[in-house]
PDB file of N, CA and C in Angstrom:
ATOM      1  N   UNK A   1      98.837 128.073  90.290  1.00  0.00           N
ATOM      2  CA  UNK A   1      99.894 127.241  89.765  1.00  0.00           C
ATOM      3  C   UNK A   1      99.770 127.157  88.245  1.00  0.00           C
ATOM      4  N   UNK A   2     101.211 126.663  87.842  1.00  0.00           N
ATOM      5  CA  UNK A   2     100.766 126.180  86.243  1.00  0.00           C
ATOM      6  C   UNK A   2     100.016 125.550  85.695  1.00  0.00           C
ATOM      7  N   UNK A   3      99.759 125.362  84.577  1.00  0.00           N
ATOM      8  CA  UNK A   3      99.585 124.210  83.691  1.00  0.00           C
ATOM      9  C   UNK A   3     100.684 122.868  84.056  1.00  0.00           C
ATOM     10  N   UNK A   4     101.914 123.639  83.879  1.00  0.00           N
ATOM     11  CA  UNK A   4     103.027 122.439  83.489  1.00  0.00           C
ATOM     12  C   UNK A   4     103.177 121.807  85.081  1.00  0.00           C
ATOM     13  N   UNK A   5     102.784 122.403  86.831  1.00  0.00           N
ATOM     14  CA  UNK A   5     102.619 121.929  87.467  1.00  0.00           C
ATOM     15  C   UNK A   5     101.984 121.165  87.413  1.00  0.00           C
ATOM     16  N   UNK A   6     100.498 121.001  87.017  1.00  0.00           N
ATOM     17  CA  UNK A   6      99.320 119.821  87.202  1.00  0.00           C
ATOM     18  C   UNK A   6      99.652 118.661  86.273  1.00  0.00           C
ATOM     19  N   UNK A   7     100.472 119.118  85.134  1.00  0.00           N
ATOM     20  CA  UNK A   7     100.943 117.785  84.506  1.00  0.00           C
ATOM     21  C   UNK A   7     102.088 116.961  85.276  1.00  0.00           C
ATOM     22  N   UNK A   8     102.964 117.321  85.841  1.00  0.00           N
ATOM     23  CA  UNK A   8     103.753 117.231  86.069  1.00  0.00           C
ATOM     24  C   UNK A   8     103.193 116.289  87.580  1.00  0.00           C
ATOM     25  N   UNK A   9     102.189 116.827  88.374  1.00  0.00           N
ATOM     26  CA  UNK A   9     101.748 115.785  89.060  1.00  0.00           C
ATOM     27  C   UNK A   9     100.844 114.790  88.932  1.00  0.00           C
ATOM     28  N   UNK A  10     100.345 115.194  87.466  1.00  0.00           N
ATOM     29  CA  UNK A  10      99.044 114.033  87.000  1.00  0.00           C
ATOM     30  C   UNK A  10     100.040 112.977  86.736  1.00  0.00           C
ATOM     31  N   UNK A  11     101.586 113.513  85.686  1.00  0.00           N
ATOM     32  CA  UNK A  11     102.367 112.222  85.609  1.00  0.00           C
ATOM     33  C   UNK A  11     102.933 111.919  86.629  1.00  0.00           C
ATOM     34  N   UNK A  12     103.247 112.218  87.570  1.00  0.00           N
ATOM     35  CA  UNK A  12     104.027 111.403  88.727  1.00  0.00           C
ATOM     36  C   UNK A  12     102.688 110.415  89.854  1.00  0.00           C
ATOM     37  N   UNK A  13     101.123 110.852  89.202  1.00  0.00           N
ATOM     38  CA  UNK A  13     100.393 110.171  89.706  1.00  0.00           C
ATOM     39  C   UNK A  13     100.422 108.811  88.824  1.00  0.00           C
ATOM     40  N   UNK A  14     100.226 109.068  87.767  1.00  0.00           N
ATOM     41  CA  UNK A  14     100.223 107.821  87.177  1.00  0.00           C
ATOM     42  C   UNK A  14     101.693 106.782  87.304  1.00  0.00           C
ATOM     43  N   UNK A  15     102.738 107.293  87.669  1.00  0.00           N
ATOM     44  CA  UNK A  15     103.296 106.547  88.076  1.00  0.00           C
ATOM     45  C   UNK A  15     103.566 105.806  88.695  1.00  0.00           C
ATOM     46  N   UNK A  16     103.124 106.550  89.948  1.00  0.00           N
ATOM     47  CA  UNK A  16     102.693 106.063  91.624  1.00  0.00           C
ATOM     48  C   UNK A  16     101.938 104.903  91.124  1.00  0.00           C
ATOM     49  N   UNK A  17     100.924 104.809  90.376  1.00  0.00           N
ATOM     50  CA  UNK A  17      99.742 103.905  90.490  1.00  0.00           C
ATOM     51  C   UNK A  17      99.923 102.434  89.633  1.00  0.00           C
ATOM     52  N   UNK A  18     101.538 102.880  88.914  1.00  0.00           N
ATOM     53  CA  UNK A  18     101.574 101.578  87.947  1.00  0.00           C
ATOM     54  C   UNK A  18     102.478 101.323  89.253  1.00  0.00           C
ATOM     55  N   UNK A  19     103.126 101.619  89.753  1.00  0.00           N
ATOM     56  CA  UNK A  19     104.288 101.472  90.909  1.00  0.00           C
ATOM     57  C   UNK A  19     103.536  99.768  91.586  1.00  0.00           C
ATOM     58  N   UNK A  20     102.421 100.998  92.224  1.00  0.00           N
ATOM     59  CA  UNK A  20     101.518  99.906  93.253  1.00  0.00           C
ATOM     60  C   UNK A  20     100.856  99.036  92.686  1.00  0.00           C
ATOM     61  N   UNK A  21     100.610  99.032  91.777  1.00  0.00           N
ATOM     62  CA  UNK A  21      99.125  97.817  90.990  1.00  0.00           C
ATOM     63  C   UNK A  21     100.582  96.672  90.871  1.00  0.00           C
ATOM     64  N   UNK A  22     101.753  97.152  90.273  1.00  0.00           N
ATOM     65  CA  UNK A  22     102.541  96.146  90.386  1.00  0.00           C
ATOM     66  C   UNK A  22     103.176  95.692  91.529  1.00  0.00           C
ATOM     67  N   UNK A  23     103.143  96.130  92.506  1.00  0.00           N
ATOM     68  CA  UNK A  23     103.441  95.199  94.012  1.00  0.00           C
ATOM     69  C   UNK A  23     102.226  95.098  94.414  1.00  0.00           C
ATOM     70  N   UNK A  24     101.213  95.527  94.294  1.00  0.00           N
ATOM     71  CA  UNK A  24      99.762  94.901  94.644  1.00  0.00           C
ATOM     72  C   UNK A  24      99.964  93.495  93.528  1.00  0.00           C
ATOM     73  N   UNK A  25      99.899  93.310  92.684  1.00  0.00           N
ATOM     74  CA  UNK A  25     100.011  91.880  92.094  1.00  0.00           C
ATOM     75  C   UNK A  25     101.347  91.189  92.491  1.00  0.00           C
ATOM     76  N   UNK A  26     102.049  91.564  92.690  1.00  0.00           N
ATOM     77  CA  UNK A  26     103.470  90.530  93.443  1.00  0.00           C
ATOM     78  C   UNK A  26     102.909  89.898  94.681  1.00  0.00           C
ATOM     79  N   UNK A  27     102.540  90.777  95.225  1.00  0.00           N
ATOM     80  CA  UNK A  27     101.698  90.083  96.892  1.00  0.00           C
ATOM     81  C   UNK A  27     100.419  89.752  96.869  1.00  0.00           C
ATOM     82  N   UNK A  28      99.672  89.659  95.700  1.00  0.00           N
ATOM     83  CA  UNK A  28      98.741  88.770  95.683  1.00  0.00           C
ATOM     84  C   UNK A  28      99.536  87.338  94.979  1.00  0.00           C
ATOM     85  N   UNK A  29     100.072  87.650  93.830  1.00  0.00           N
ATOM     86  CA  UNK A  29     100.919  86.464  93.532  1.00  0.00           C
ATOM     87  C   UNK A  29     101.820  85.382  94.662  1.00  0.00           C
ATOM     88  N   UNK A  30     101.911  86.035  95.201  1.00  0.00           N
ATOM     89  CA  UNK A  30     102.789  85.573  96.615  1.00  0.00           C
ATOM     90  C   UNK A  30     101.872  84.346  97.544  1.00  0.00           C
ATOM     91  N   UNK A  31     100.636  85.619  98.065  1.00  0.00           N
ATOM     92  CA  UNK A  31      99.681  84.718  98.642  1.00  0.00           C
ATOM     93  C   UNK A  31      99.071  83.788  97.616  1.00  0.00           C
ATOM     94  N   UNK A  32      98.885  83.436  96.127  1.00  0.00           N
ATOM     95  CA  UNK A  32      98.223  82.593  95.849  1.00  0.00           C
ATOM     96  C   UNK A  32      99.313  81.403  95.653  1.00  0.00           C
ATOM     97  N   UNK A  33     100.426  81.497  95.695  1.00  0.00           N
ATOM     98  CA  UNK A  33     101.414  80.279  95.985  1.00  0.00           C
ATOM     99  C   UNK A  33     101.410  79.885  97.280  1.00  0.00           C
ATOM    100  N   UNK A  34     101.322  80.921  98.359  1.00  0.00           N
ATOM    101  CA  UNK A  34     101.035  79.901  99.620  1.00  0.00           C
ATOM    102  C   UNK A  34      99.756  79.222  99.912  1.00  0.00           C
ATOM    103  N   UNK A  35      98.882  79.380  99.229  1.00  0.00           N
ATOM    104  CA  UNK A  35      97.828  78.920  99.151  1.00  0.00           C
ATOM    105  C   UNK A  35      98.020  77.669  98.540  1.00  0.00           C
ATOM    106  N   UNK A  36      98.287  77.849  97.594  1.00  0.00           N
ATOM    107  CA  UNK A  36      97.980  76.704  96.998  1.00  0.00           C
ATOM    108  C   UNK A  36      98.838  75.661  97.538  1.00  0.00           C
ATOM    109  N   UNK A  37      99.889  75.935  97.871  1.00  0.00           N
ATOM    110  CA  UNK A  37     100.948  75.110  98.576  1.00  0.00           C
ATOM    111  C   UNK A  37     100.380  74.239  99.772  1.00  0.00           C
ATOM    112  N   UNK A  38     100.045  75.239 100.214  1.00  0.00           N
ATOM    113  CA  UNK A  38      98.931  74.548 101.971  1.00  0.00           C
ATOM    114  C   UNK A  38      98.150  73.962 101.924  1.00  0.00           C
ATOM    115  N   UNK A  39      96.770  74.769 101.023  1.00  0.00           N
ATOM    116  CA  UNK A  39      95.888  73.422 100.808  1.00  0.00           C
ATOM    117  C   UNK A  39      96.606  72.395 100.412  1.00  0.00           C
ATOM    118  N   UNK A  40      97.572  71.969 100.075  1.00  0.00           N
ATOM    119  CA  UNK A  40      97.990  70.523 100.117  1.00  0.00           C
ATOM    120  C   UNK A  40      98.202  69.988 100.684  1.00  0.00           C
ATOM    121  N   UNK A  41      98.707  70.759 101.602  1.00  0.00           N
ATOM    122  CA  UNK A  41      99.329  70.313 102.978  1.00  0.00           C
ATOM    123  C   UNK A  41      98.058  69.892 104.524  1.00  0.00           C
ATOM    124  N   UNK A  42      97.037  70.619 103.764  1.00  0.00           N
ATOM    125  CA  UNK A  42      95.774  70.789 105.017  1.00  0.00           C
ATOM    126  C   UNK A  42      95.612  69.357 105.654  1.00  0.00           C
ATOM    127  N   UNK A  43      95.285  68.531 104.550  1.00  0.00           N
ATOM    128  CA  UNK A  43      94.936  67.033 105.153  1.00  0.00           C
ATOM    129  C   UNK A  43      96.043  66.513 106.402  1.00  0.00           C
ATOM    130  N   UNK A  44      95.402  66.179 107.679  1.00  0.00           N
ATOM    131  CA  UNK A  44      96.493  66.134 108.303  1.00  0.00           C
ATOM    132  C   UNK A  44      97.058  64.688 108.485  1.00  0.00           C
ATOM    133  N   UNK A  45      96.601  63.807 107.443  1.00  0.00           N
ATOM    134  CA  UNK A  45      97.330  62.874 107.117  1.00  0.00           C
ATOM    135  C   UNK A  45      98.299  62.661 106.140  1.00  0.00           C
ATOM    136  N   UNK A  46      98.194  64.111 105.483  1.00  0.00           N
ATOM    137  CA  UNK A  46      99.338  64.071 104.235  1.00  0.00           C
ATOM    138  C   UNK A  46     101.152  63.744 104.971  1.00  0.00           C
ATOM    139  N   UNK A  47     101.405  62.730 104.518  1.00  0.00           N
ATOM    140  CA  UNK A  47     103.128  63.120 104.694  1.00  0.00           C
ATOM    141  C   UNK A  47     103.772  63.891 104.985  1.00  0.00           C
ATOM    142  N   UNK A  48     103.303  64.503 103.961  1.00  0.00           N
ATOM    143  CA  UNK A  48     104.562  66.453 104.057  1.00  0.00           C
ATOM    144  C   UNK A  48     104.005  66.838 105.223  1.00  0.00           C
ATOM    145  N   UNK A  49     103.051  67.210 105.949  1.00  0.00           N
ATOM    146  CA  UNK A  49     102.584  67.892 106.913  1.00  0.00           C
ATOM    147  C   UNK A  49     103.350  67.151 108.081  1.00  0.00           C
ATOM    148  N   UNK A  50     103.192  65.782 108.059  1.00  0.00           N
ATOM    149  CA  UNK A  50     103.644  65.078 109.371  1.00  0.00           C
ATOM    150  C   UNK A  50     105.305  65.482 109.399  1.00  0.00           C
ATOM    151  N   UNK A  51     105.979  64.929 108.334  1.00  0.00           N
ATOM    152  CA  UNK A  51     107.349  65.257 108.305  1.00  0.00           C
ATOM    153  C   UNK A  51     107.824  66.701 108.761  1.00  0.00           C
ATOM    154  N   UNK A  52     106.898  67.706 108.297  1.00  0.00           N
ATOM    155  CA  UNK A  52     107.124  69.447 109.008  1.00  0.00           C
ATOM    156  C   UNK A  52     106.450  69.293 110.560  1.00  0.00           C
ATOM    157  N   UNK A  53     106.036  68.431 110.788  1.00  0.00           N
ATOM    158  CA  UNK A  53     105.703  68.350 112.390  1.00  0.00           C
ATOM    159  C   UNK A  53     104.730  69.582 112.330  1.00  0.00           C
ATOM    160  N   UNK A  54     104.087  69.734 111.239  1.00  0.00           N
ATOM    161  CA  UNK A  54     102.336  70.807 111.202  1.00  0.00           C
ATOM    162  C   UNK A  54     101.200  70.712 111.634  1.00  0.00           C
ATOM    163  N   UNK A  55     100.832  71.241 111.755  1.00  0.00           N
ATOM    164  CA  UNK A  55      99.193  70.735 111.862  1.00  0.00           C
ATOM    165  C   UNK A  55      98.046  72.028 110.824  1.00  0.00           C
ATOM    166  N   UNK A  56      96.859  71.614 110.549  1.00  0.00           N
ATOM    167  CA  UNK A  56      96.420  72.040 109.794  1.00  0.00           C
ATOM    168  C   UNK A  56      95.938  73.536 110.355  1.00  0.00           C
ATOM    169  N   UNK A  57      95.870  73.838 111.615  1.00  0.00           N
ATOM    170  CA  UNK A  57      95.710  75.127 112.721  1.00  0.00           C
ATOM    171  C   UNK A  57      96.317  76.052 112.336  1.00  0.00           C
ATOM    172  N   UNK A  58      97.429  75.533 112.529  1.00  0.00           N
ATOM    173  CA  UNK A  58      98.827  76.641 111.942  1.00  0.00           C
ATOM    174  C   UNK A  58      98.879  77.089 110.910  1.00  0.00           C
ATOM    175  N   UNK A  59      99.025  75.998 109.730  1.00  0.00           N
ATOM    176  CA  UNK A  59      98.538  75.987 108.074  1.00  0.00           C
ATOM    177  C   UNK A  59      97.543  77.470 107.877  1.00  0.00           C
ATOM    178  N   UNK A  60      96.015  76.988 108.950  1.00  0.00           N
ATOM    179  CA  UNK A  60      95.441  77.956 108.714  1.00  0.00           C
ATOM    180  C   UNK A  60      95.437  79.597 108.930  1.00  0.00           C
ATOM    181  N   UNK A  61      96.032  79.175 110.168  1.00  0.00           N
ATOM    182  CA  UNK A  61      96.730  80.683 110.681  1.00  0.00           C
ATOM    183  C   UNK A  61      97.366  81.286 110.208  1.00  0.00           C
ATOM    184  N   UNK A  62      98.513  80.492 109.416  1.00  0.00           N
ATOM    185  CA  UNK A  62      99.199  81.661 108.491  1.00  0.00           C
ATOM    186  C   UNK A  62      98.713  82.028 107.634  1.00  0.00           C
ATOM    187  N   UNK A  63      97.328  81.574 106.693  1.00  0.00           N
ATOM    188  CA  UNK A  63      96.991  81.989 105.230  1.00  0.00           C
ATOM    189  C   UNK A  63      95.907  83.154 105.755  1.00  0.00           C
ATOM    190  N   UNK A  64      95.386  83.403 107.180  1.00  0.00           N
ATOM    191  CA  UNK A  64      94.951  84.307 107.751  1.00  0.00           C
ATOM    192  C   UNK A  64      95.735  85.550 107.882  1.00  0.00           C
ATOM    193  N   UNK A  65      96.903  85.626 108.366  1.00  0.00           N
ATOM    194  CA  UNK A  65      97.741  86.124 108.907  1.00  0.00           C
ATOM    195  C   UNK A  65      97.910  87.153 107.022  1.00  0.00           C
ATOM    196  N   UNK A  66      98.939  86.186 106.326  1.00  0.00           N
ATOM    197  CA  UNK A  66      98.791  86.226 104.805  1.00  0.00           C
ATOM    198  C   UNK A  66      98.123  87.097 104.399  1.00  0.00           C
ATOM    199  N   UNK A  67      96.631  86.745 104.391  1.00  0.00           N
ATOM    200  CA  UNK A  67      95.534  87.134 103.824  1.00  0.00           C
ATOM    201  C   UNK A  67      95.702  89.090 104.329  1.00  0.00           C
ATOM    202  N   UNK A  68      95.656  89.139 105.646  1.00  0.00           N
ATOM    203  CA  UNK A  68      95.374  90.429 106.093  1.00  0.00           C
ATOM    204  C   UNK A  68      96.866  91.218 105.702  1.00  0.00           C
ATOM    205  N   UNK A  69      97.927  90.455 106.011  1.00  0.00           N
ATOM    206  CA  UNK A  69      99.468  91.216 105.346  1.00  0.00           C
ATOM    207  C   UNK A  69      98.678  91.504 103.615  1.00  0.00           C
ATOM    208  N   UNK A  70      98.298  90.948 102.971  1.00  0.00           N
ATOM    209  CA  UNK A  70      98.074  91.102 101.617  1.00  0.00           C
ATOM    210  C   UNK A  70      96.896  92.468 101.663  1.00  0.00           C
ATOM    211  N   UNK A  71      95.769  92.124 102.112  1.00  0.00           N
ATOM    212  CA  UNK A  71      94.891  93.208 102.781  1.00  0.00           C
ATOM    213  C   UNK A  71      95.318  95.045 102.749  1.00  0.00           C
ATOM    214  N   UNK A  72      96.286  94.523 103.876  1.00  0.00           N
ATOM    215  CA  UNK A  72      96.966  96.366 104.285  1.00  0.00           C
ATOM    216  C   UNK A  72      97.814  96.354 102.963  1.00  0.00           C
ATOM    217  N   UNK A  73      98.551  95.953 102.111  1.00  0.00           N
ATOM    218  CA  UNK A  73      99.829  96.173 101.512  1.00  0.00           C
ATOM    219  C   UNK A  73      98.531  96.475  99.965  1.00  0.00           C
ATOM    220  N   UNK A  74      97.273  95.864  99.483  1.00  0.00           N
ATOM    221  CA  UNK A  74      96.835  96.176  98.568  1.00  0.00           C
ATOM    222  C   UNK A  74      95.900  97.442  98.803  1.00  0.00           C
ATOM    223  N   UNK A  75      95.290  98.283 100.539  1.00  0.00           N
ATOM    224  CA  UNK A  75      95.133  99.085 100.490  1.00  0.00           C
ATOM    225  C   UNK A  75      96.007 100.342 100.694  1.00  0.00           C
ATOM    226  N   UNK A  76      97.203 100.269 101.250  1.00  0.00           N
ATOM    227  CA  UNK A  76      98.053 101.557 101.650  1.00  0.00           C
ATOM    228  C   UNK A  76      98.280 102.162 100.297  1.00  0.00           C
ATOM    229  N   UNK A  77      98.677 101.967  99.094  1.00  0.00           N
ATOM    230  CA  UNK A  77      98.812 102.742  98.420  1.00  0.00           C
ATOM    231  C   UNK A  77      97.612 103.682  97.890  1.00  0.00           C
ATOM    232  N   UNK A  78      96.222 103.063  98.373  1.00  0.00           N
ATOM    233  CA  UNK A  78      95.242 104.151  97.513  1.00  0.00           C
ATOM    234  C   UNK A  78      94.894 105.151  98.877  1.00  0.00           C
ATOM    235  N   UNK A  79      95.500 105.340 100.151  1.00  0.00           N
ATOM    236  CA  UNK A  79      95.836 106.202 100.716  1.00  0.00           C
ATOM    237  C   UNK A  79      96.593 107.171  99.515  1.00  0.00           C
ATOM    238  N   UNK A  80      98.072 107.150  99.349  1.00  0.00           N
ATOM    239  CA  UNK A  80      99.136 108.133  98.346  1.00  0.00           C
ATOM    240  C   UNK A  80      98.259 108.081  97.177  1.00  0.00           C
ATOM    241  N   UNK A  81      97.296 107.655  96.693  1.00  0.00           N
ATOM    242  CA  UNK A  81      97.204 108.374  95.267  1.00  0.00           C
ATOM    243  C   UNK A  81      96.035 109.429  95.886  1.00  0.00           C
ATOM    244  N   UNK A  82      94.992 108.792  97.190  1.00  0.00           N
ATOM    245  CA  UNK A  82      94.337 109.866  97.313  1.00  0.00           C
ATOM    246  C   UNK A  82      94.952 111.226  97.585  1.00  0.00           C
ATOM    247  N   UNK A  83      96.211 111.214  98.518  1.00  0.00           N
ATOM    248  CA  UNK A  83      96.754 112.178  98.395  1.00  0.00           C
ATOM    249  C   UNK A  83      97.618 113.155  97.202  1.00  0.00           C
ATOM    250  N   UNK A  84      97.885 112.548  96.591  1.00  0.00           N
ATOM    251  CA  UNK A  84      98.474 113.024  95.742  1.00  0.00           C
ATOM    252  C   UNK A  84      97.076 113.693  94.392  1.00  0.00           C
ATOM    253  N   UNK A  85      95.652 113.085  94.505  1.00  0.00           N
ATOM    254  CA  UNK A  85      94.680 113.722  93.815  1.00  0.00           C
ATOM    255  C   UNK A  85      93.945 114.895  94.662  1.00  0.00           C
ATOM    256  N   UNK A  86      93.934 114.985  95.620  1.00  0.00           N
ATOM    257  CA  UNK A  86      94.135 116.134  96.476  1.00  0.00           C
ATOM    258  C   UNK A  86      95.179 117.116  96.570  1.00  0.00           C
ATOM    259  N   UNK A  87      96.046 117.006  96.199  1.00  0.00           N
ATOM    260  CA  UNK A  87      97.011 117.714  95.602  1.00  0.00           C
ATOM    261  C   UNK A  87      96.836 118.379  94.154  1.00  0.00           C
ATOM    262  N   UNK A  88      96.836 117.721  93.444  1.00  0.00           N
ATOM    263  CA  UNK A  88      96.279 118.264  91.893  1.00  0.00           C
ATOM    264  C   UNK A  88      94.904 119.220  92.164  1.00  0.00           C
ATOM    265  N   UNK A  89      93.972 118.436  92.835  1.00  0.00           N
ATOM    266  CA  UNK A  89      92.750 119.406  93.640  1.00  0.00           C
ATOM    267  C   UNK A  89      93.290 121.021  93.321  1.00  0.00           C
ATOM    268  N   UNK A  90      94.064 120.981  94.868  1.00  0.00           N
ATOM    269  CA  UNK A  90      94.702 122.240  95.205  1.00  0.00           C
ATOM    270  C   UNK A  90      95.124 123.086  94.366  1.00  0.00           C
ATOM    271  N   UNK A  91      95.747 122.414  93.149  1.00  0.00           N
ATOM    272  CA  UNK A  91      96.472 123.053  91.913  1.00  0.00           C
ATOM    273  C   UNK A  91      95.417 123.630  91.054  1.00  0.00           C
ATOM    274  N   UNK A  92      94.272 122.877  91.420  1.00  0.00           N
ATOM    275  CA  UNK A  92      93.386 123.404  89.842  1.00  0.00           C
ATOM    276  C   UNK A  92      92.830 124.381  90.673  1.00  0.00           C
ATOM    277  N   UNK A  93      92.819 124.309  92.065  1.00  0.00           N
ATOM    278  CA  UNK A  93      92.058 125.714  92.900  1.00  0.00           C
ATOM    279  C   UNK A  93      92.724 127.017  92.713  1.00  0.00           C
ATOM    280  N   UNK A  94      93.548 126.712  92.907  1.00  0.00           N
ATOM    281  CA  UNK A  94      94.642 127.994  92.692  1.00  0.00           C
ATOM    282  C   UNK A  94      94.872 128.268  91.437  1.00  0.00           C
ATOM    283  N   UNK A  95      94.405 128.136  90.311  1.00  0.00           N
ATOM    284  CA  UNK A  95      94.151 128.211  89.048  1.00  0.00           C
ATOM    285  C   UNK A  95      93.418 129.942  89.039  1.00  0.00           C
TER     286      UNK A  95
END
């Protein structure tokens, strides 16, 4: 392959990777507002909790739940960049 191939996927790697670091921080941003939201809510004498008819179980279950949605969504993308540096691999082999 070329030269102008391996650039051409080194830049579409680096793109990929600002892509994801920025929805990897949206969905950590995400989960640290429900967080913080809940722990407020944990005490199960707080108001707000009684008025949502909550309990602190649930509360916890979802920031579990949360936690692991945040989990898969901050590892799936370093699946595609590994692929895509395995790719460039290939390019410099065939060099």
């Amino acid at each position: 392959m070329k030269k102008e191939d391996i650039a051409t996927e080194i830049s579409a790697l680096f793109d990929f990777i600002n892509e994801s670091r920025d929805q990897v921080a949206l969905e950590h941003d995400k989960f640290q507002t429900a967080l913080t939201n809940t722990l407020r809510l944990l005490d199960e004498s707080s108001s707000t909790l009684i008025k949502m008819k909550g309990n602190a179980k649930a509360l916890k279950s979802y920031l579990i739940r949360t936690s692991t949605e945040i989990r898969n969504s901050s590892l799936n993308p370093f699946d595609g960049i590994k692929n895509r540096v395995e790719r460039i691999y290939e390019l410099l082999q065939a060099l």
